[in-house]
PDB file of N, CA and C in Angstrom:
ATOM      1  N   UNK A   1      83.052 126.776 111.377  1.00  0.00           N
ATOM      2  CA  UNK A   1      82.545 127.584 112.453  1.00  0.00           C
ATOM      3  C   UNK A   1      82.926 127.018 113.818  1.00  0.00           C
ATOM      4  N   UNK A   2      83.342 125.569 113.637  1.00  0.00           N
ATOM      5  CA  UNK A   2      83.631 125.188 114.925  1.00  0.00           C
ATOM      6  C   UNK A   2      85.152 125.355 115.913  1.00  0.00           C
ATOM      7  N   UNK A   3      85.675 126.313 114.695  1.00  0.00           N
ATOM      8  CA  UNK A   3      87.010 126.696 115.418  1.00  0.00           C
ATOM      9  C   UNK A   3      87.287 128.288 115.525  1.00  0.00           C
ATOM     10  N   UNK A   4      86.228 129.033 116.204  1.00  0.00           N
ATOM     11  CA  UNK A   4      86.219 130.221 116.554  1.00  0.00           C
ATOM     12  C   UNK A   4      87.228 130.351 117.625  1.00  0.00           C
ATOM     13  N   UNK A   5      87.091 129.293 118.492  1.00  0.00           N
ATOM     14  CA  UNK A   5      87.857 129.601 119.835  1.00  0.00           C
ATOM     15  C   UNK A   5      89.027 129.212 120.112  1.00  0.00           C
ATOM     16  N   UNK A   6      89.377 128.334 118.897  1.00  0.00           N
ATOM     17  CA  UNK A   6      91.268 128.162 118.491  1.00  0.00           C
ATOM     18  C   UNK A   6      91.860 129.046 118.779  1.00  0.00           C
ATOM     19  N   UNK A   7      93.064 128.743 119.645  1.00  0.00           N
ATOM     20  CA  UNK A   7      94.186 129.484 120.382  1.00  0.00           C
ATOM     21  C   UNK A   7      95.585 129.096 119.101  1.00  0.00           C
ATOM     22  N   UNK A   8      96.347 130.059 118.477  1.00  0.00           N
ATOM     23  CA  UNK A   8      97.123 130.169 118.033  1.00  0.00           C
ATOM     24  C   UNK A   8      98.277 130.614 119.544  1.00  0.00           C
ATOM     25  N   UNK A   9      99.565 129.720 119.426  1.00  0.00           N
ATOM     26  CA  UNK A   9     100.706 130.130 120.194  1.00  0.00           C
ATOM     27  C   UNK A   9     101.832 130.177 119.359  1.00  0.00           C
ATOM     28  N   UNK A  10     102.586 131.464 119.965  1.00  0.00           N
ATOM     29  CA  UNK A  10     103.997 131.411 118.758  1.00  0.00           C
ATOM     30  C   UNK A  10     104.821 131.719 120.194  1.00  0.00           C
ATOM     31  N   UNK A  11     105.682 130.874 119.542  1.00  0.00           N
ATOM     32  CA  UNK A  11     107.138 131.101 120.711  1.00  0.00           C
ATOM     33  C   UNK A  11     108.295 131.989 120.543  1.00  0.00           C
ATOM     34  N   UNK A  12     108.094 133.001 121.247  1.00  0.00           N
ATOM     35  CA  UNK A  12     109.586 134.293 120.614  1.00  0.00           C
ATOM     36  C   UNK A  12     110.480 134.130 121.777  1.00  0.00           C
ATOM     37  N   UNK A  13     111.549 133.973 121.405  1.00  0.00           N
ATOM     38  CA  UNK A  13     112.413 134.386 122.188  1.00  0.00           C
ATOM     39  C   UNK A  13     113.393 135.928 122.296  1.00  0.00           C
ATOM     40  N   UNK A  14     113.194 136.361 123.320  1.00  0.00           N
ATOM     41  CA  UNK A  14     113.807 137.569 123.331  1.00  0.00           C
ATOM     42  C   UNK A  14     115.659 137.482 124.166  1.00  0.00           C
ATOM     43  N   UNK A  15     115.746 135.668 124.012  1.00  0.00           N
ATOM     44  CA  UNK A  15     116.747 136.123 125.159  1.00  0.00           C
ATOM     45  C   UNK A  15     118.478 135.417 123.749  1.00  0.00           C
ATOM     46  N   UNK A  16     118.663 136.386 123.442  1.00  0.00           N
ATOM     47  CA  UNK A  16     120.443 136.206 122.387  1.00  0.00           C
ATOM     48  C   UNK A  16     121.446 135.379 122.543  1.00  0.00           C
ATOM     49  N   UNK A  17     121.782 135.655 123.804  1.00  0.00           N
ATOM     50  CA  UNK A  17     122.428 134.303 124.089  1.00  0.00           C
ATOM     51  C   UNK A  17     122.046 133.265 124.911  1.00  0.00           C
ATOM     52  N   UNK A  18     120.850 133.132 124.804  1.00  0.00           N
ATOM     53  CA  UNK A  18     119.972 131.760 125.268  1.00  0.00           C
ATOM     54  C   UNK A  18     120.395 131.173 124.258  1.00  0.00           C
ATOM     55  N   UNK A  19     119.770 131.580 122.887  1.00  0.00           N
ATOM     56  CA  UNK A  19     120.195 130.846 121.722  1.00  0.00           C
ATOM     57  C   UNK A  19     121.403 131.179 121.258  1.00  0.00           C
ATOM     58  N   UNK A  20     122.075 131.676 121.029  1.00  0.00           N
ATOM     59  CA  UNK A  20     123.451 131.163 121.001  1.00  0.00           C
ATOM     60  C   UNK A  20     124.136 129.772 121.796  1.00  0.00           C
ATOM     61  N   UNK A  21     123.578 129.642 123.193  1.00  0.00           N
ATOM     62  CA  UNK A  21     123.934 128.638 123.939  1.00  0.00           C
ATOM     63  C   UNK A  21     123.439 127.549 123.457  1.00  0.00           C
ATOM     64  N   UNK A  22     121.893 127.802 122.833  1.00  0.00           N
ATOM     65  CA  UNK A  22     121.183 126.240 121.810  1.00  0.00           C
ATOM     66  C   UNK A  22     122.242 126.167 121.022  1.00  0.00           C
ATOM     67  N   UNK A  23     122.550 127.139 120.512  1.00  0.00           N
ATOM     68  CA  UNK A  23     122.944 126.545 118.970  1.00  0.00           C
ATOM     69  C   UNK A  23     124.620 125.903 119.276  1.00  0.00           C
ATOM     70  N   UNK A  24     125.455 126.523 120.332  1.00  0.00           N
ATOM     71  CA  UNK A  24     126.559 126.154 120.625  1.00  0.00           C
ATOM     72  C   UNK A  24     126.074 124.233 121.025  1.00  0.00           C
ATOM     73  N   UNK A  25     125.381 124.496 122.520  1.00  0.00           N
ATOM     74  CA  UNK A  25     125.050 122.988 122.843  1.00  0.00           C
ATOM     75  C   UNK A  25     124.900 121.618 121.344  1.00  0.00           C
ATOM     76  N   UNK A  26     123.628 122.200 120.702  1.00  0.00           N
ATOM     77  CA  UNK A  26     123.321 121.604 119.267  1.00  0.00           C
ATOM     78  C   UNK A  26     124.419 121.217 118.237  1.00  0.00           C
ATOM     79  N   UNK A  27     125.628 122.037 118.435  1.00  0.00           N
ATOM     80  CA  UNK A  27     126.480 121.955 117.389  1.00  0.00           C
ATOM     81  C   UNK A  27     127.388 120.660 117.690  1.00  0.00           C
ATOM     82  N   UNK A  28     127.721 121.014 119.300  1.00  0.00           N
ATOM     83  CA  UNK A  28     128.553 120.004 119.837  1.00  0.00           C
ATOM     84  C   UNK A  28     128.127 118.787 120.037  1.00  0.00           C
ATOM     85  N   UNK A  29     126.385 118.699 120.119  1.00  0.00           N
ATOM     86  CA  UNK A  29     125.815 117.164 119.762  1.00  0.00           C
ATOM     87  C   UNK A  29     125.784 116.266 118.718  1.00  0.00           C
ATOM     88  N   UNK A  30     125.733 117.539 117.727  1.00  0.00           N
ATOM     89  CA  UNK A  30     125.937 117.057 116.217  1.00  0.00           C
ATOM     90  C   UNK A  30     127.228 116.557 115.871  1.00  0.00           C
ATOM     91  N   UNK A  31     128.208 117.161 116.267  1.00  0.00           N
ATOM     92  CA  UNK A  31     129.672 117.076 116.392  1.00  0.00           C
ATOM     93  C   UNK A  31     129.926 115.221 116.691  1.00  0.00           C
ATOM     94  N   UNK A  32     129.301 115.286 118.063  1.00  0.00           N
ATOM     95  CA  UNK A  32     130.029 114.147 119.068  1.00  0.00           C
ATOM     96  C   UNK A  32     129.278 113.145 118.059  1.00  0.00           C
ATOM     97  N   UNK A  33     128.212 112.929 117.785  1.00  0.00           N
ATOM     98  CA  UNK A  33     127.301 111.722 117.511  1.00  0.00           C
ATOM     99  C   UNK A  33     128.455 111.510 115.747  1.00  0.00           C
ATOM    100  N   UNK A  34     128.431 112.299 115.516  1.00  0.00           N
ATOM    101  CA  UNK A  34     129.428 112.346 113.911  1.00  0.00           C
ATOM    102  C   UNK A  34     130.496 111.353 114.338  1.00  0.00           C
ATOM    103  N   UNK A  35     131.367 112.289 115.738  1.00  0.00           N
ATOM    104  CA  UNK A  35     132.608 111.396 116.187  1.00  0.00           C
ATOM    105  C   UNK A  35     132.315 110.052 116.453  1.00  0.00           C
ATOM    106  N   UNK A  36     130.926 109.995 116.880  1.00  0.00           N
ATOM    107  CA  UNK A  36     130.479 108.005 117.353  1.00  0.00           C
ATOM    108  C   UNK A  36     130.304 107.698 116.101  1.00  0.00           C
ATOM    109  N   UNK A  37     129.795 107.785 115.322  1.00  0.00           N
ATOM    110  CA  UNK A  37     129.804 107.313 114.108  1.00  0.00           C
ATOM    111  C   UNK A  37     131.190 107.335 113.096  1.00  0.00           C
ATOM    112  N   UNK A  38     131.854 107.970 112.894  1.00  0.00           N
ATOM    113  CA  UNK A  38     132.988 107.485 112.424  1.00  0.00           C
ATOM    114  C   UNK A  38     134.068 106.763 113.076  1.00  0.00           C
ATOM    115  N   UNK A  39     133.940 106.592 114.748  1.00  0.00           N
ATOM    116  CA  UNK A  39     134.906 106.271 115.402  1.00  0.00           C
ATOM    117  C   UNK A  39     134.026 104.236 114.849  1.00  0.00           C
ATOM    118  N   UNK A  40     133.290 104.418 115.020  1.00  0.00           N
ATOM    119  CA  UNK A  40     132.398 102.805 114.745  1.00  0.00           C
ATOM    120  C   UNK A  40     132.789 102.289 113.438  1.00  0.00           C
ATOM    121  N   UNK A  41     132.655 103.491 112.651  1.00  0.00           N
ATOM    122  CA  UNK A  41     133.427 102.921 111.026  1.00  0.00           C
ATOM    123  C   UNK A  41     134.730 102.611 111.262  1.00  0.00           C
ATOM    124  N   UNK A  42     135.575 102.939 111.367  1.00  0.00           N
ATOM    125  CA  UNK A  42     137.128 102.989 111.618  1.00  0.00           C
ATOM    126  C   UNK A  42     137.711 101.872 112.474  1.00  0.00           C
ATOM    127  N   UNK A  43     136.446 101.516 113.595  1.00  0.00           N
ATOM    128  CA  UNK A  43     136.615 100.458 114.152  1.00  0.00           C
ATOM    129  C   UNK A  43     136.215  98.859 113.810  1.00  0.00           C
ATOM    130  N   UNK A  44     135.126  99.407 112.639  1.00  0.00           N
ATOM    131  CA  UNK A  44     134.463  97.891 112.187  1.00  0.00           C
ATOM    132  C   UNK A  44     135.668  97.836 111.219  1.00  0.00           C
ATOM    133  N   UNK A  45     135.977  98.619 110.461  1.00  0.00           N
ATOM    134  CA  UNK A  45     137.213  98.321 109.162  1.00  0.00           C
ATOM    135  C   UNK A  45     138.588  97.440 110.243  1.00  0.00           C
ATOM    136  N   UNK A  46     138.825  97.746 111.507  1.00  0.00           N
ATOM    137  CA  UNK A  46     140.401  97.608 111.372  1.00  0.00           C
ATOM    138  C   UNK A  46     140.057  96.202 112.272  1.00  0.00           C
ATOM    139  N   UNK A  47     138.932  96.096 113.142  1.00  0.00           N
ATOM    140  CA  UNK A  47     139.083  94.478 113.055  1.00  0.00           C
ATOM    141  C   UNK A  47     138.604  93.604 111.786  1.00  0.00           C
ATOM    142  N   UNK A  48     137.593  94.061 110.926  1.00  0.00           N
ATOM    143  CA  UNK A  48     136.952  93.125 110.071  1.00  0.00           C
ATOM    144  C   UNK A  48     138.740  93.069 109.454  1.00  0.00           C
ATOM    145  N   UNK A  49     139.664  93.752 109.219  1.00  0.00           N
ATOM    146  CA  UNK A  49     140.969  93.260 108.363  1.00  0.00           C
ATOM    147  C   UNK A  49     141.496  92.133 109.251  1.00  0.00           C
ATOM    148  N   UNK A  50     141.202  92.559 110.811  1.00  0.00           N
ATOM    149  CA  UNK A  50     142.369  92.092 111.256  1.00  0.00           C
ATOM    150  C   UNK A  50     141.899  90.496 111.672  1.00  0.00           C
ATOM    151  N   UNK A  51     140.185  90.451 111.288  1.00  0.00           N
ATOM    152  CA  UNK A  51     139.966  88.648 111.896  1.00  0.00           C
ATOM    153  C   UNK A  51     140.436  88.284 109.827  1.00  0.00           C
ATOM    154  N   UNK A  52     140.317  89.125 108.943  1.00  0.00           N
ATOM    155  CA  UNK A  52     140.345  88.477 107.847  1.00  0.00           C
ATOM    156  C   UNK A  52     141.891  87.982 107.585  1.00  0.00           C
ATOM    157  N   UNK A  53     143.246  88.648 108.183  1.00  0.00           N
ATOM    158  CA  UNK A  53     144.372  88.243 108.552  1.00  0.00           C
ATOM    159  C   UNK A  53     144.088  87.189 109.038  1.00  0.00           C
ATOM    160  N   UNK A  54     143.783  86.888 110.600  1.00  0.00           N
ATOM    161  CA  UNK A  54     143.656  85.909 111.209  1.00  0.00           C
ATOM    162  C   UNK A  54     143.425  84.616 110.185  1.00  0.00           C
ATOM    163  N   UNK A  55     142.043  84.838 109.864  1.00  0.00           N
ATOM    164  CA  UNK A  55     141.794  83.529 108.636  1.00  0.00           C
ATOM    165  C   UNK A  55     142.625  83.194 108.005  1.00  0.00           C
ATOM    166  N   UNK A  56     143.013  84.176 107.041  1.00  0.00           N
ATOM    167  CA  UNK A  56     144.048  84.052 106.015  1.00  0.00           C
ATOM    168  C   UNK A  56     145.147  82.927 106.763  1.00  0.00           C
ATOM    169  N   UNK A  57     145.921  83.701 107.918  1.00  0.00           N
ATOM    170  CA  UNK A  57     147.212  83.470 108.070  1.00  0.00           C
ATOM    171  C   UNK A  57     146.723  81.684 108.428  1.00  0.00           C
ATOM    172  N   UNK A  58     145.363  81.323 109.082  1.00  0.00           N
ATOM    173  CA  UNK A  58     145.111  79.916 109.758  1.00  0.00           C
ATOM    174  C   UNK A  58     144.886  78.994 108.607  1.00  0.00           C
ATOM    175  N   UNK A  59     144.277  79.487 107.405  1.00  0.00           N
ATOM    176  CA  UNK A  59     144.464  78.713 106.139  1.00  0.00           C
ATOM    177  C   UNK A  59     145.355  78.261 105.493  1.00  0.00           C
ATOM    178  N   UNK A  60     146.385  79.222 105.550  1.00  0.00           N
ATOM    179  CA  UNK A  60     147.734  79.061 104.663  1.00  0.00           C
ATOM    180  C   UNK A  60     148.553  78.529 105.682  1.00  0.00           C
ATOM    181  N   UNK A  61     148.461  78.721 107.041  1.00  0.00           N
ATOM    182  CA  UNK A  61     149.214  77.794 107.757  1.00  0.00           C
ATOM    183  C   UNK A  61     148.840  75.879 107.257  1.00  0.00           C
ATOM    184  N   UNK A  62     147.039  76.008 107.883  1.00  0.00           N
ATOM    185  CA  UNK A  62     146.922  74.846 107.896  1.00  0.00           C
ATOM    186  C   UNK A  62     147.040  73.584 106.188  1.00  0.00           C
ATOM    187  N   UNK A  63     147.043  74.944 105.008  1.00  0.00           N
ATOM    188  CA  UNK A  63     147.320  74.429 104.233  1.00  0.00           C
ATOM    189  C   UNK A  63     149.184  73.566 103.707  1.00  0.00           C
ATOM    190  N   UNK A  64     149.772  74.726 104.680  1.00  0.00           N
ATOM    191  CA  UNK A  64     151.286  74.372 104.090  1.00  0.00           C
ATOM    192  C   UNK A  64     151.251  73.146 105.131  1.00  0.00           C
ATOM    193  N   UNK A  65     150.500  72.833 105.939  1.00  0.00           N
ATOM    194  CA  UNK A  65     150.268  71.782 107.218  1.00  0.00           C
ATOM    195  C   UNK A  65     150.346  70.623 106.381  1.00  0.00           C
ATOM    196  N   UNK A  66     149.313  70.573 105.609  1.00  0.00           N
ATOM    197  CA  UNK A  66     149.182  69.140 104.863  1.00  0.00           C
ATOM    198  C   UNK A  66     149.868  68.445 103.990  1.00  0.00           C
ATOM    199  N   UNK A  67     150.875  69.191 103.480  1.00  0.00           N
ATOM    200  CA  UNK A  67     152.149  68.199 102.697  1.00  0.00           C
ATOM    201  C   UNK A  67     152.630  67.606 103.529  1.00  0.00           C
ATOM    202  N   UNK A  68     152.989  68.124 105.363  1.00  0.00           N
ATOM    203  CA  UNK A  68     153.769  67.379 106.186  1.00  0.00           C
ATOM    204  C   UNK A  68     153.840  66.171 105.884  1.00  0.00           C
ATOM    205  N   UNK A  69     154.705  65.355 106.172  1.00  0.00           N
ATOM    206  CA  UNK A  69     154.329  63.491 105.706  1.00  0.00           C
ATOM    207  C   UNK A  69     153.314  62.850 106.880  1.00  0.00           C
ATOM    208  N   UNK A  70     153.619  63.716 108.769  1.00  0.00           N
ATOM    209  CA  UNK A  70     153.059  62.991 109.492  1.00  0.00           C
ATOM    210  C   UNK A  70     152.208  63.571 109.475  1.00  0.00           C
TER     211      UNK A  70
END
């Protein structure tokens, strides 16, 4: 009984290409944040190879290092 005076609100929109413009804006947010996120994958892969080169190449250097005689 204590919610006789509850206000129900519904939101209509009457305006077509208001929303069209949401849904365009929305799409292209969804879009870009996708592009940050795969541009971050693509970028963690090609240095994580390229410090694991690095290593590589400083190991096998410093290993062929140690037969030297001096």
């Amino acid at each position: 009984m204590l919610n006789n005076h509850r206000q129900d609100f519904v939101i209509q929109s009457n305006d077509p290409k208001g929303d069209e413009r949401f849904g365009k804006v929305l799409g292209f947010v969804i879009c870009f944040v996708f592009f940050l996120g795969a541009s971050q994958v693509a970028y963690e892969t090609v240095m994580g190879g390229y410090h694991a080169a690095i290593s590589w190449g400083g190991e096998t250097i410093a290993h062929t290092a140690s037969f030297l005689p001096f």
